[in-house]
C-alpha atoms as a PDB file:
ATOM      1  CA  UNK A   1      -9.119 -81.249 -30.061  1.00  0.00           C
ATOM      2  CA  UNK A   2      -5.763 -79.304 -30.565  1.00  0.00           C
ATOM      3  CA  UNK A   3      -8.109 -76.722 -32.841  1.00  0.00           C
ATOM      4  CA  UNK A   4     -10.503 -76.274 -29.917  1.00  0.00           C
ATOM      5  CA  UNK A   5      -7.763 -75.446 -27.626  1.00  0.00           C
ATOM      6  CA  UNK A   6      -5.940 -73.345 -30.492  1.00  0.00           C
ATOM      7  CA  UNK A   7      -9.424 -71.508 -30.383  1.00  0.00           C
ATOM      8  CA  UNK A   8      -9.641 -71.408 -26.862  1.00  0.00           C
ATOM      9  CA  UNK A   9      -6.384 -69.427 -26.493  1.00  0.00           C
ATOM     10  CA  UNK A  10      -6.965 -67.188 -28.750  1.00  0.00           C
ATOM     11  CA  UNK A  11     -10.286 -66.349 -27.346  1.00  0.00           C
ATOM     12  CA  UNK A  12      -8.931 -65.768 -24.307  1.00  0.00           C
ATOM     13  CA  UNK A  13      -5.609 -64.024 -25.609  1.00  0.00           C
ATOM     14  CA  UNK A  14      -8.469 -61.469 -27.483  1.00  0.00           C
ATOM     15  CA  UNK A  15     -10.660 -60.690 -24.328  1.00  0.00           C
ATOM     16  CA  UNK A  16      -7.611 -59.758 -22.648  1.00  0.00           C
ATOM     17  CA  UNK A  17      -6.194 -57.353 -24.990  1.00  0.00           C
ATOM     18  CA  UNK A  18      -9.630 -56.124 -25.140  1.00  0.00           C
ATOM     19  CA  UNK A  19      -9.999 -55.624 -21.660  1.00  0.00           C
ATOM     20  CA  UNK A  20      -6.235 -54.519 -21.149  1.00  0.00           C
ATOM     21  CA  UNK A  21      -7.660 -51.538 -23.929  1.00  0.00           C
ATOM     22  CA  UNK A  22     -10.403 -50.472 -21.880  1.00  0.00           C
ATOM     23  CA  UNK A  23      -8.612 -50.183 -19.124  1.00  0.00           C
ATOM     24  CA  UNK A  24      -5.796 -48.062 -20.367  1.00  0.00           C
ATOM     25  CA  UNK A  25      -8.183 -46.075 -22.508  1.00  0.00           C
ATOM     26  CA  UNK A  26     -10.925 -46.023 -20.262  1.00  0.00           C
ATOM     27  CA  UNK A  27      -9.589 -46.254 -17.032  1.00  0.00           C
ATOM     28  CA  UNK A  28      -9.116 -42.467 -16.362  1.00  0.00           C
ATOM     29  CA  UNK A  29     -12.508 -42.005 -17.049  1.00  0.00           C
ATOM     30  CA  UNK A  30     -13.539 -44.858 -14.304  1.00  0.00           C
ATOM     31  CA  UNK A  31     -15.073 -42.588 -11.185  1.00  0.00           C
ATOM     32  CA  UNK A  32     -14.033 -43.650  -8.166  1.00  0.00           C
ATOM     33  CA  UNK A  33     -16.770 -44.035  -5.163  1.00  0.00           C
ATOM     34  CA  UNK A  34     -14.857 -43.101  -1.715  1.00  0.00           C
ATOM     35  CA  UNK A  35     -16.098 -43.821   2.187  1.00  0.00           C
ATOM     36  CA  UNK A  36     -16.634 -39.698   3.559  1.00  0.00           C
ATOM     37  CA  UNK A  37     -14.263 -40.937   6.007  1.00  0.00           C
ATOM     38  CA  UNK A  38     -11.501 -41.709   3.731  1.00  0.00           C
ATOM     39  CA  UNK A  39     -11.557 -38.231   1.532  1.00  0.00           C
ATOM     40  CA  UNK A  40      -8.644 -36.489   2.915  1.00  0.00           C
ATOM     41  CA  UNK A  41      -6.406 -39.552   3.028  1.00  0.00           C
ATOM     42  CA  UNK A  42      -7.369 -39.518  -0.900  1.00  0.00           C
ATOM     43  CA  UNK A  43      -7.261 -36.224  -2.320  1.00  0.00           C
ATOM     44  CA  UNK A  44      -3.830 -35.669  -0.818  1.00  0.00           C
ATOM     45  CA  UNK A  45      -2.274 -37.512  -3.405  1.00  0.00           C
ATOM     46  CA  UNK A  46      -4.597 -35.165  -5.762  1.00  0.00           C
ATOM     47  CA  UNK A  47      -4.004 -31.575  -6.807  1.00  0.00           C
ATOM     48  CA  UNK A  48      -7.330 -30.822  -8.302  1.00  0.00           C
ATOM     49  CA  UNK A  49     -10.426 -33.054  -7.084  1.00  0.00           C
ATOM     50  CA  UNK A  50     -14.190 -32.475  -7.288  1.00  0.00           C
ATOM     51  CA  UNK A  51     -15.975 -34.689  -5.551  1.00  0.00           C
ATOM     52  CA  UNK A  52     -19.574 -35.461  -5.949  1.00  0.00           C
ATOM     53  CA  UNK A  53     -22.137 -36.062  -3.015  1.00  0.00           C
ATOM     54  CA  UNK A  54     -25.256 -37.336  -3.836  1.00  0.00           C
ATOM     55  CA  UNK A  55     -26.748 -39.938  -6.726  1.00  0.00           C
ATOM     56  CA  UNK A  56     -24.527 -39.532  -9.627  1.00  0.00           C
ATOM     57  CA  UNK A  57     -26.738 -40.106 -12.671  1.00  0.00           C
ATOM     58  CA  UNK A  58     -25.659 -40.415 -16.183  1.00  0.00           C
ATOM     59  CA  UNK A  59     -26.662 -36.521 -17.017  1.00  0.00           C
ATOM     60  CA  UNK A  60     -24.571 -35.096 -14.251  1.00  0.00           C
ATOM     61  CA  UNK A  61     -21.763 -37.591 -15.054  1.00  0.00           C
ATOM     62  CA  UNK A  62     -21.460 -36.366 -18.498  1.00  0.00           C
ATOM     63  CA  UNK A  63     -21.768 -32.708 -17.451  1.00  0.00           C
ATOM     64  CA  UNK A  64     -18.663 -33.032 -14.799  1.00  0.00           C
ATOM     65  CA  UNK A  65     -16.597 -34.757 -17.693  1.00  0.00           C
ATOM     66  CA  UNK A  66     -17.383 -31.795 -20.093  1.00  0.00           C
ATOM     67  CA  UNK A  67     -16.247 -29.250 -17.581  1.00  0.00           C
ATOM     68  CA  UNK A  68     -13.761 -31.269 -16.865  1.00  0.00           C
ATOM     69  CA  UNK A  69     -12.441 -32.029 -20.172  1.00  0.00           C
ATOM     70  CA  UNK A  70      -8.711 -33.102 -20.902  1.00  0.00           C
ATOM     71  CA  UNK A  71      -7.579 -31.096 -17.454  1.00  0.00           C
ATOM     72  CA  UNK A  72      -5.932 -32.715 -14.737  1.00  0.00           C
ATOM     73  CA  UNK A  73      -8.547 -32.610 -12.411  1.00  0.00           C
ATOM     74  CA  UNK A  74      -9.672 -35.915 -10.491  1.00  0.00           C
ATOM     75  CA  UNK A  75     -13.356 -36.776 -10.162  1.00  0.00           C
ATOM     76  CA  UNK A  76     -14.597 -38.789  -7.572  1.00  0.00           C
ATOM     77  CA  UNK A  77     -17.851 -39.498  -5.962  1.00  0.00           C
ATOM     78  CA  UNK A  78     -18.697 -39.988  -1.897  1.00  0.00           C
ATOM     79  CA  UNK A  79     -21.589 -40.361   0.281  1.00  0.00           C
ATOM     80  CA  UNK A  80     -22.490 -38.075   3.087  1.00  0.00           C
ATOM     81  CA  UNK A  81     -24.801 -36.693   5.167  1.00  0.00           C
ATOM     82  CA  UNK A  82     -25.502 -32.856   5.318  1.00  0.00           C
ATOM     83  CA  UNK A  83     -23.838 -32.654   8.723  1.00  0.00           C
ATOM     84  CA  UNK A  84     -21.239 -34.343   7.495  1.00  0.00           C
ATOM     85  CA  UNK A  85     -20.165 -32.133   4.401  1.00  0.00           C
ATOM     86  CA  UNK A  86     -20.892 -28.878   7.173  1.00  0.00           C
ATOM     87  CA  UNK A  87     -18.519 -30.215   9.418  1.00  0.00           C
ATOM     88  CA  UNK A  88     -15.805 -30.756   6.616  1.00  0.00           C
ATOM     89  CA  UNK A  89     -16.669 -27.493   4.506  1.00  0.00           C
ATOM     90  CA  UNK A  90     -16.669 -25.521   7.696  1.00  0.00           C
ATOM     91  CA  UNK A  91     -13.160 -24.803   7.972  1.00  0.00           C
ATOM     92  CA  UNK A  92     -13.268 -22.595   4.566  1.00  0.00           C
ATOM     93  CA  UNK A  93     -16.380 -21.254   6.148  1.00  0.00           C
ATOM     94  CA  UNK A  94     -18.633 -22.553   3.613  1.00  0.00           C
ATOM     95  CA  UNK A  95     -21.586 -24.483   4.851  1.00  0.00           C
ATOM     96  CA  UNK A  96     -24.374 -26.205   2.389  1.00  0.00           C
ATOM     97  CA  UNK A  97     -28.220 -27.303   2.866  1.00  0.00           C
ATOM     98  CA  UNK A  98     -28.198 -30.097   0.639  1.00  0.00           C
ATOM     99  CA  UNK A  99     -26.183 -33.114   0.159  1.00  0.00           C
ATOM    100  CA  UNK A 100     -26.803 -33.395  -3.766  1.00  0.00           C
ATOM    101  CA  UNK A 101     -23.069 -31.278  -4.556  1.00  0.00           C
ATOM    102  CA  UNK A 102     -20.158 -30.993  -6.218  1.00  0.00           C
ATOM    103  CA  UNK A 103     -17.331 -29.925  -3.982  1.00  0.00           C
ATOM    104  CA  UNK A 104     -14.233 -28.513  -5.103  1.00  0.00           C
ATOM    105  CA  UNK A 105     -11.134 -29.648  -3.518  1.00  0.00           C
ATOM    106  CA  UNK A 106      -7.449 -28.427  -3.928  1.00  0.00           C
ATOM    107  CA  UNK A 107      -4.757 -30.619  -1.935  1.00  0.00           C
ATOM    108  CA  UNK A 108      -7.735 -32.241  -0.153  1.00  0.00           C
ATOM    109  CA  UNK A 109      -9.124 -28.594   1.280  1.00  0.00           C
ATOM    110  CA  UNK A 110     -12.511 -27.870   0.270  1.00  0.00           C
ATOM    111  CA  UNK A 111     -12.459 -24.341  -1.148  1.00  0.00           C
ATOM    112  CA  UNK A 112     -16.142 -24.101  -2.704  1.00  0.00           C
ATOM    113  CA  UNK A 113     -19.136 -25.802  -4.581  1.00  0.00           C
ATOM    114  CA  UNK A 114     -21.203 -26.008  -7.181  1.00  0.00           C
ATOM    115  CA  UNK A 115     -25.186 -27.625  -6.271  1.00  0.00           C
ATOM    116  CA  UNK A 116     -25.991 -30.902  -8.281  1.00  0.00           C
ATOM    117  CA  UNK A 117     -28.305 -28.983 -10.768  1.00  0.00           C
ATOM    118  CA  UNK A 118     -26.325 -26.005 -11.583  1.00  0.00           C
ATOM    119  CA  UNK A 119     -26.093 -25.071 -15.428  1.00  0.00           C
ATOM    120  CA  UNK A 120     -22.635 -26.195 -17.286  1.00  0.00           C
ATOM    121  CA  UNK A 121     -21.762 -22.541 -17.453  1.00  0.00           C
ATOM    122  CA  UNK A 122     -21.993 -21.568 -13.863  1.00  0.00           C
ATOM    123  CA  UNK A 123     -19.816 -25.210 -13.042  1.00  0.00           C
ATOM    124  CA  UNK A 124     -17.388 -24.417 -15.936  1.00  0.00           C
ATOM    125  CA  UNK A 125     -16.941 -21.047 -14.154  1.00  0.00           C
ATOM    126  CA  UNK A 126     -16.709 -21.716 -10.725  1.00  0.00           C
ATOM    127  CA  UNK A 127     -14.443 -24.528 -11.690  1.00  0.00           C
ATOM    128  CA  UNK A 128     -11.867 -21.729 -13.354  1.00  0.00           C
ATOM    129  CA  UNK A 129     -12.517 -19.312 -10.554  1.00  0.00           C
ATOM    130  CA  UNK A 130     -11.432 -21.412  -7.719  1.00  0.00           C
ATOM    131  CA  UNK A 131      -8.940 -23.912  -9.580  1.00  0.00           C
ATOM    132  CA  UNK A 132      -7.567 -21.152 -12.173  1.00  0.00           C
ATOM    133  CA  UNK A 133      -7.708 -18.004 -10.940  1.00  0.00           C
ATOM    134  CA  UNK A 134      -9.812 -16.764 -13.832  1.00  0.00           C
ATOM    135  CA  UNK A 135     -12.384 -14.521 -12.908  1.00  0.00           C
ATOM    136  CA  UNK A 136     -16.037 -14.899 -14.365  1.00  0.00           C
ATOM    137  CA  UNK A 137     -17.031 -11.607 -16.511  1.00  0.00           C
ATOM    138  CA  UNK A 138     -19.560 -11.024 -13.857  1.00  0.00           C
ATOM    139  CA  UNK A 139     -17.691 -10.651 -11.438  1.00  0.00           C
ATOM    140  CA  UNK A 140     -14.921  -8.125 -12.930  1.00  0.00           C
ATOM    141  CA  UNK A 141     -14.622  -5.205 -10.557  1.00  0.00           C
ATOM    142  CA  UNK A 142     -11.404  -3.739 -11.891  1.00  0.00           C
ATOM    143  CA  UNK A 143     -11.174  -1.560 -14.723  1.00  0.00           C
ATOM    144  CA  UNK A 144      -9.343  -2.046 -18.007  1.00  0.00           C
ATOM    145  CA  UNK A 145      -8.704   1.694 -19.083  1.00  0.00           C
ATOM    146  CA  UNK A 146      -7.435   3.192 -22.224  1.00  0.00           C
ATOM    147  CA  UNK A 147      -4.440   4.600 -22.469  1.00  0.00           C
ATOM    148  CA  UNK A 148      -5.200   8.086 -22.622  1.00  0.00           C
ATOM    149  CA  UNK A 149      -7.861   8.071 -19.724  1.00  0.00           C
ATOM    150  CA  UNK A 150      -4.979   6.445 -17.624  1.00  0.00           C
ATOM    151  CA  UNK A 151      -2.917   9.188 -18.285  1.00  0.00           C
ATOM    152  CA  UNK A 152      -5.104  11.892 -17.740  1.00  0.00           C
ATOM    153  CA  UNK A 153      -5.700   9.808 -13.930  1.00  0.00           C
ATOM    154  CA  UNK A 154      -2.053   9.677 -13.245  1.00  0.00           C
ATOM    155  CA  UNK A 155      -1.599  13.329 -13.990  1.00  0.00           C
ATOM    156  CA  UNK A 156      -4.459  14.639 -11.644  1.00  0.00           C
ATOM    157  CA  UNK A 157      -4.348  15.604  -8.435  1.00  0.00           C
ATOM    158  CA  UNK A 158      -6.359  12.334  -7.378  1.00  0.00           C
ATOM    159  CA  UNK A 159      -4.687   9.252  -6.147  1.00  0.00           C
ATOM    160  CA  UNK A 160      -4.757   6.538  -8.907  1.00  0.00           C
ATOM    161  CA  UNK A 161      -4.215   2.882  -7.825  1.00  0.00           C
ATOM    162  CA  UNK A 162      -2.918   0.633 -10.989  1.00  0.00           C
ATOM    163  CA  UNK A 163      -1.166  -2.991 -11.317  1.00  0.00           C
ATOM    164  CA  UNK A 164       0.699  -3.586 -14.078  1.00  0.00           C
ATOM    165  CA  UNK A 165       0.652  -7.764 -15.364  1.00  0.00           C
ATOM    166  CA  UNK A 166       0.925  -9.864 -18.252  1.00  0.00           C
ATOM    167  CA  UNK A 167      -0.336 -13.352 -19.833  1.00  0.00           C
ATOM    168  CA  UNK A 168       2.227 -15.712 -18.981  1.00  0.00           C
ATOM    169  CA  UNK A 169       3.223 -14.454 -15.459  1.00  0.00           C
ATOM    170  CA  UNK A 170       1.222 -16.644 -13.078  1.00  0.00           C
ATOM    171  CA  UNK A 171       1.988 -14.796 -10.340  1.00  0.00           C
ATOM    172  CA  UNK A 172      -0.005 -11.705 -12.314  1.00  0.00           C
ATOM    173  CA  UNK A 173      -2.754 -14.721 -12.595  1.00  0.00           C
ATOM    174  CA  UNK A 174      -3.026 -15.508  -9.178  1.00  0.00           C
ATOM    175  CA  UNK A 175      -2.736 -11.956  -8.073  1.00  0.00           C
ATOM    176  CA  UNK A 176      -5.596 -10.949  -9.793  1.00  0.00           C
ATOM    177  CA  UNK A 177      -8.297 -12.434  -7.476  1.00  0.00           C
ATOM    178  CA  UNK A 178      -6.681 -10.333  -5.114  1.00  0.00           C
ATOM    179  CA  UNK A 179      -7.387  -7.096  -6.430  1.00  0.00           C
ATOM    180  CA  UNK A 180     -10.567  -7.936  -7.851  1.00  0.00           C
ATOM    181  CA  UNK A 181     -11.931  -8.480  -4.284  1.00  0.00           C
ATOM    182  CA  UNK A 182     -10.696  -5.259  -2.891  1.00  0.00           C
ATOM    183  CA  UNK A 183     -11.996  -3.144  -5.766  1.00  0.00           C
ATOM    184  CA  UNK A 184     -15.608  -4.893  -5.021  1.00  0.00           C
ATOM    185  CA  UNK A 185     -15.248  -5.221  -1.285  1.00  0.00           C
ATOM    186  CA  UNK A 186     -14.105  -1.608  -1.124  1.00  0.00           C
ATOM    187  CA  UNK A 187     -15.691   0.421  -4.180  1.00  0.00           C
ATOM    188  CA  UNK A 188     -12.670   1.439  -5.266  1.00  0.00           C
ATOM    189  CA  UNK A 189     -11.213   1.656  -8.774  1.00  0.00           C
ATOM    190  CA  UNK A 190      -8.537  -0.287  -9.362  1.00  0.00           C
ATOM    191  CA  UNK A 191      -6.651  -0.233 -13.135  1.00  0.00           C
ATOM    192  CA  UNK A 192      -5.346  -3.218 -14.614  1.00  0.00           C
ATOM    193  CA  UNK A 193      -3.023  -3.383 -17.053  1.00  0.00           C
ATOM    194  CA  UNK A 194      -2.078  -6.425 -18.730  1.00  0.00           C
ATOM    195  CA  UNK A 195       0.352  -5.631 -21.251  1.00  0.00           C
ATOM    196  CA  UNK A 196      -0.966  -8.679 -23.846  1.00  0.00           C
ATOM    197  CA  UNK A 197      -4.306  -6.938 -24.084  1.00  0.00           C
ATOM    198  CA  UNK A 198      -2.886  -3.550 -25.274  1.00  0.00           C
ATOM    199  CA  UNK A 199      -1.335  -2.647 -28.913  1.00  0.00           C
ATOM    200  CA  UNK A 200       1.955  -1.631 -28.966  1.00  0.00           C
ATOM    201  CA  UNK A 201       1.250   2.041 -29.224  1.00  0.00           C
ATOM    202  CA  UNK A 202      -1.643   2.241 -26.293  1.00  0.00           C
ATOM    203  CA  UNK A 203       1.320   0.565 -23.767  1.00  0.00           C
ATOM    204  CA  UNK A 204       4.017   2.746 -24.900  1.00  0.00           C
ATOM    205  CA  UNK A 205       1.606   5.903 -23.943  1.00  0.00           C
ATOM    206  CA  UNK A 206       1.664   4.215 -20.623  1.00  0.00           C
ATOM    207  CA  UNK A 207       4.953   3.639 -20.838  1.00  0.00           C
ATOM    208  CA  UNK A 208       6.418   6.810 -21.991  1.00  0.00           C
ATOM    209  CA  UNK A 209       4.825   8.628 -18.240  1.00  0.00           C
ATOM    210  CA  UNK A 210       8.435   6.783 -17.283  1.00  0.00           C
ATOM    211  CA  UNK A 211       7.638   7.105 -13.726  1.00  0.00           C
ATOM    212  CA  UNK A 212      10.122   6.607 -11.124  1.00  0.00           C
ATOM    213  CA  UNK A 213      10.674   3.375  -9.244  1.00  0.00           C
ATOM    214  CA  UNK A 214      11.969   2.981  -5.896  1.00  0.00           C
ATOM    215  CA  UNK A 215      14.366   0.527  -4.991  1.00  0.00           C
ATOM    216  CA  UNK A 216      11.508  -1.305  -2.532  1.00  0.00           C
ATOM    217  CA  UNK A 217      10.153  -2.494  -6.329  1.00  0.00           C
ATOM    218  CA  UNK A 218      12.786  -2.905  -8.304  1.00  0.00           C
ATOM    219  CA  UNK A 219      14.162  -6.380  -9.496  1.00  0.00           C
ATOM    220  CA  UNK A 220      17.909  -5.415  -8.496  1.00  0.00           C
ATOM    221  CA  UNK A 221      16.840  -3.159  -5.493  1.00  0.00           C
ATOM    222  CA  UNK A 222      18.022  -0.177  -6.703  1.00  0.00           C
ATOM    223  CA  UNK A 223      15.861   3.186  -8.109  1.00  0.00           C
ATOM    224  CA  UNK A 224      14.901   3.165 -11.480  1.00  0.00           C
ATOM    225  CA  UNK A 225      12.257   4.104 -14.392  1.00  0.00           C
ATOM    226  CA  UNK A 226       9.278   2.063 -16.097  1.00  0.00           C
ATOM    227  CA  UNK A 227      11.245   2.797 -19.041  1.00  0.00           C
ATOM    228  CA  UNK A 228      14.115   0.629 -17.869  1.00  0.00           C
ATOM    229  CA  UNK A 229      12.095  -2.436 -16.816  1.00  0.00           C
ATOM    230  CA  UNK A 230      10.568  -3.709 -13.616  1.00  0.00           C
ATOM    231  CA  UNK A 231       8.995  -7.000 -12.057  1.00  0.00           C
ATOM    232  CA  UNK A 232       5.207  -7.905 -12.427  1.00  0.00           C
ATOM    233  CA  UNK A 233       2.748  -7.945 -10.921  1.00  0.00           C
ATOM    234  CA  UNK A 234       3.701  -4.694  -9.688  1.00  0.00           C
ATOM    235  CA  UNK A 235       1.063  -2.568  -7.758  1.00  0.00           C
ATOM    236  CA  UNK A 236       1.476   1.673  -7.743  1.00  0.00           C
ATOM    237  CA  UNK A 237      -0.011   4.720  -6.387  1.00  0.00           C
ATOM    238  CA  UNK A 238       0.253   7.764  -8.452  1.00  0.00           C
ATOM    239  CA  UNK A 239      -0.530  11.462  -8.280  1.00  0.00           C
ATOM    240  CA  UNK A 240      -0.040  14.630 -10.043  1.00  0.00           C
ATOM    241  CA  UNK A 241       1.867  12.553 -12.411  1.00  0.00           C
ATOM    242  CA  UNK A 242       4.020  11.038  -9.821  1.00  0.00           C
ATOM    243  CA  UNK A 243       4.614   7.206  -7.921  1.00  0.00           C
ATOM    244  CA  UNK A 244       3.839   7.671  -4.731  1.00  0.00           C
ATOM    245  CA  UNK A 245       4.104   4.213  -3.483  1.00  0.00           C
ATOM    246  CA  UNK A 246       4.404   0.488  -4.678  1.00  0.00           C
ATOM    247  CA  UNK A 247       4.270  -2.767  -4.087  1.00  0.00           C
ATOM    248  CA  UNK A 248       5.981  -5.580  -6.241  1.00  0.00           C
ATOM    249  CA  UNK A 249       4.995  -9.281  -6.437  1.00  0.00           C
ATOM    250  CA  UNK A 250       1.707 -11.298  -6.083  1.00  0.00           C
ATOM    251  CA  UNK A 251       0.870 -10.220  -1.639  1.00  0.00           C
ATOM    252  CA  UNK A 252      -1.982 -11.093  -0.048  1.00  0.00           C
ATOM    253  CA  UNK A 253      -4.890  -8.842   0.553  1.00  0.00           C
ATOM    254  CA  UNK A 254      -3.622  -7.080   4.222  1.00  0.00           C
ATOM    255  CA  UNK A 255      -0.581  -5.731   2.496  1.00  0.00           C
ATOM    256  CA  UNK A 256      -2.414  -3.706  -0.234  1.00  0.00           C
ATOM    257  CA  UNK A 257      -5.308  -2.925   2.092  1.00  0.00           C
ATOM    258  CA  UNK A 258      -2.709  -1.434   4.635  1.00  0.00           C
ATOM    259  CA  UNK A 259      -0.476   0.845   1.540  1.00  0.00           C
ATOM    260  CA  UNK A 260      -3.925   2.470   0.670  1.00  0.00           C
ATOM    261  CA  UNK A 261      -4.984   2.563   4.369  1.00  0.00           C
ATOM    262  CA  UNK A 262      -2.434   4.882   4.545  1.00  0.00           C
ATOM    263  CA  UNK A 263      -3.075   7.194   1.957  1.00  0.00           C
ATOM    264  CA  UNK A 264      -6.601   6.890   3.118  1.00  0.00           C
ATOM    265  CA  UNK A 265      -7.945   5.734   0.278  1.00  0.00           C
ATOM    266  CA  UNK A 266      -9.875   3.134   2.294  1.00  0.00           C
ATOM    267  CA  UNK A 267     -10.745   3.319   5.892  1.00  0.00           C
ATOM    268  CA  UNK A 268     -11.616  -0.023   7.840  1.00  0.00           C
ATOM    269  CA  UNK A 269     -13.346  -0.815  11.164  1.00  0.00           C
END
């Protein structure tokens, strides 16, 4: 008797540990199924969130994972009608015909999409567009110019618009969408320098121009020279080797929209 109960507990001491395992190994990996009505009272507690609408089979499970991978992005799946999602994507002014999607959500706002049998590529890349700022190949509407045909632009008697970045400044990340859209929305060349993507030799060319600096873009408000440092992202004007204007820091869209305006580099309605 005492060995059956000896046996017993130990049974039941091993299916616990087992479960406690898969639950702490597994448990991330559990998708969560949320009422439509209850999805902003969730994802506020999320910073990333992709929520699936529609019959989640095991193909498009395993596809959201991959994209997914070891980032800290929730995945959840709902219920809804089409009217439904419309009336919740709406307010981004996105609006859908099916109800068999992936949305995208950061602090419970729907910012985009991705349809229900879209390739792992074009996920993976909408998924770093709208979550990490990274911009698709594609879609790459500024240039990346060599040193010397940079200088050559600067020195002319055109106006050259340039912003100057780097890797590990995320405000040079997040700044980048920004100028991306207005060199495609506008047909305009914009020149992007990121100072990881350039030998040491190309970025002292650019460098050694040393062009003045007002105060306006400076990081202790006072004029200076490239040569002498300065903040990034940092947006210029040049011409006939001069800065005309500047911006400094990651701005939204009107402000660089209305410093070209001005130089008439763009005209709007």
């Amino acid at each position: 008797m005492r060995d059956n109960i000896g046996f017993i507990i130990i049974c039941v001491i091993a299916f616990i540990a087992v479960s406690l395992f898969g639950y702490f190994k597994g448990g991330s990996n559990v998708i969560k199924n949320i009422p439509f009505s209850s999805i902003e009272e969730t994802l506020k507690k999320e910073d990333l969130a992709i929520v699936y609408f529609g019959e989640l089979t095991e193909e498009k499970e395993e596809m959201a994972k991959k994209v997914i991978g070891d980032r800290k992005i929730k995945l959840y799946t709902s219920n809804a009608t089409i009217e439904e999602l419309n009336s919740m994507l709406v307010v981004n002014t996105i609006t859908v015909d099916n109800n068999d999607i992936y949305v995208l959500f950061i602090n419970a706002d729907p910012v985009g999409y991705v349809v229900g049998n879209a390739s792992r590529v074009i996920f993976k890349e909408t998924v770093d567009e709208l979550f990490y700022d990274e911009i698709p190949t594609s879609k790459i509407a500024y240039v990346v110019p060599k040193s010397k045909d940079f200088i050559k632009k600067v020195k002319s008697n055109k106006y050259t618009i340039a912003v100057y970045g780097m890797n590990d400044c995320i405000h040079c990340t997040k700044y980048l969408p920004v100028i991306n859209k207005i060199a495609k929305d506008y047909d305009i060349e914009i020149n992007y320098f990121n100072k990881n993507t350039y030998d040491n030799d190309q970025y002292n060319e650019i460098m050694a121009l040393d062009l003045k600096i007002p105060a306006k873009c400076t990081m202790n408000d006072k004029d200076t020279t490239m040569l002498s440092g300065f903040p990034k992202p940092m947006t210029i004007i040049t011409k006939n080797g001069k800065l005309v204007d500047c911006i400094k820091g990651n701005v939204k869209e009107s402000v660089v929209l209305e410093m070209l305006e001005k130089y008439k580099i763009i005209k709007r309605d």
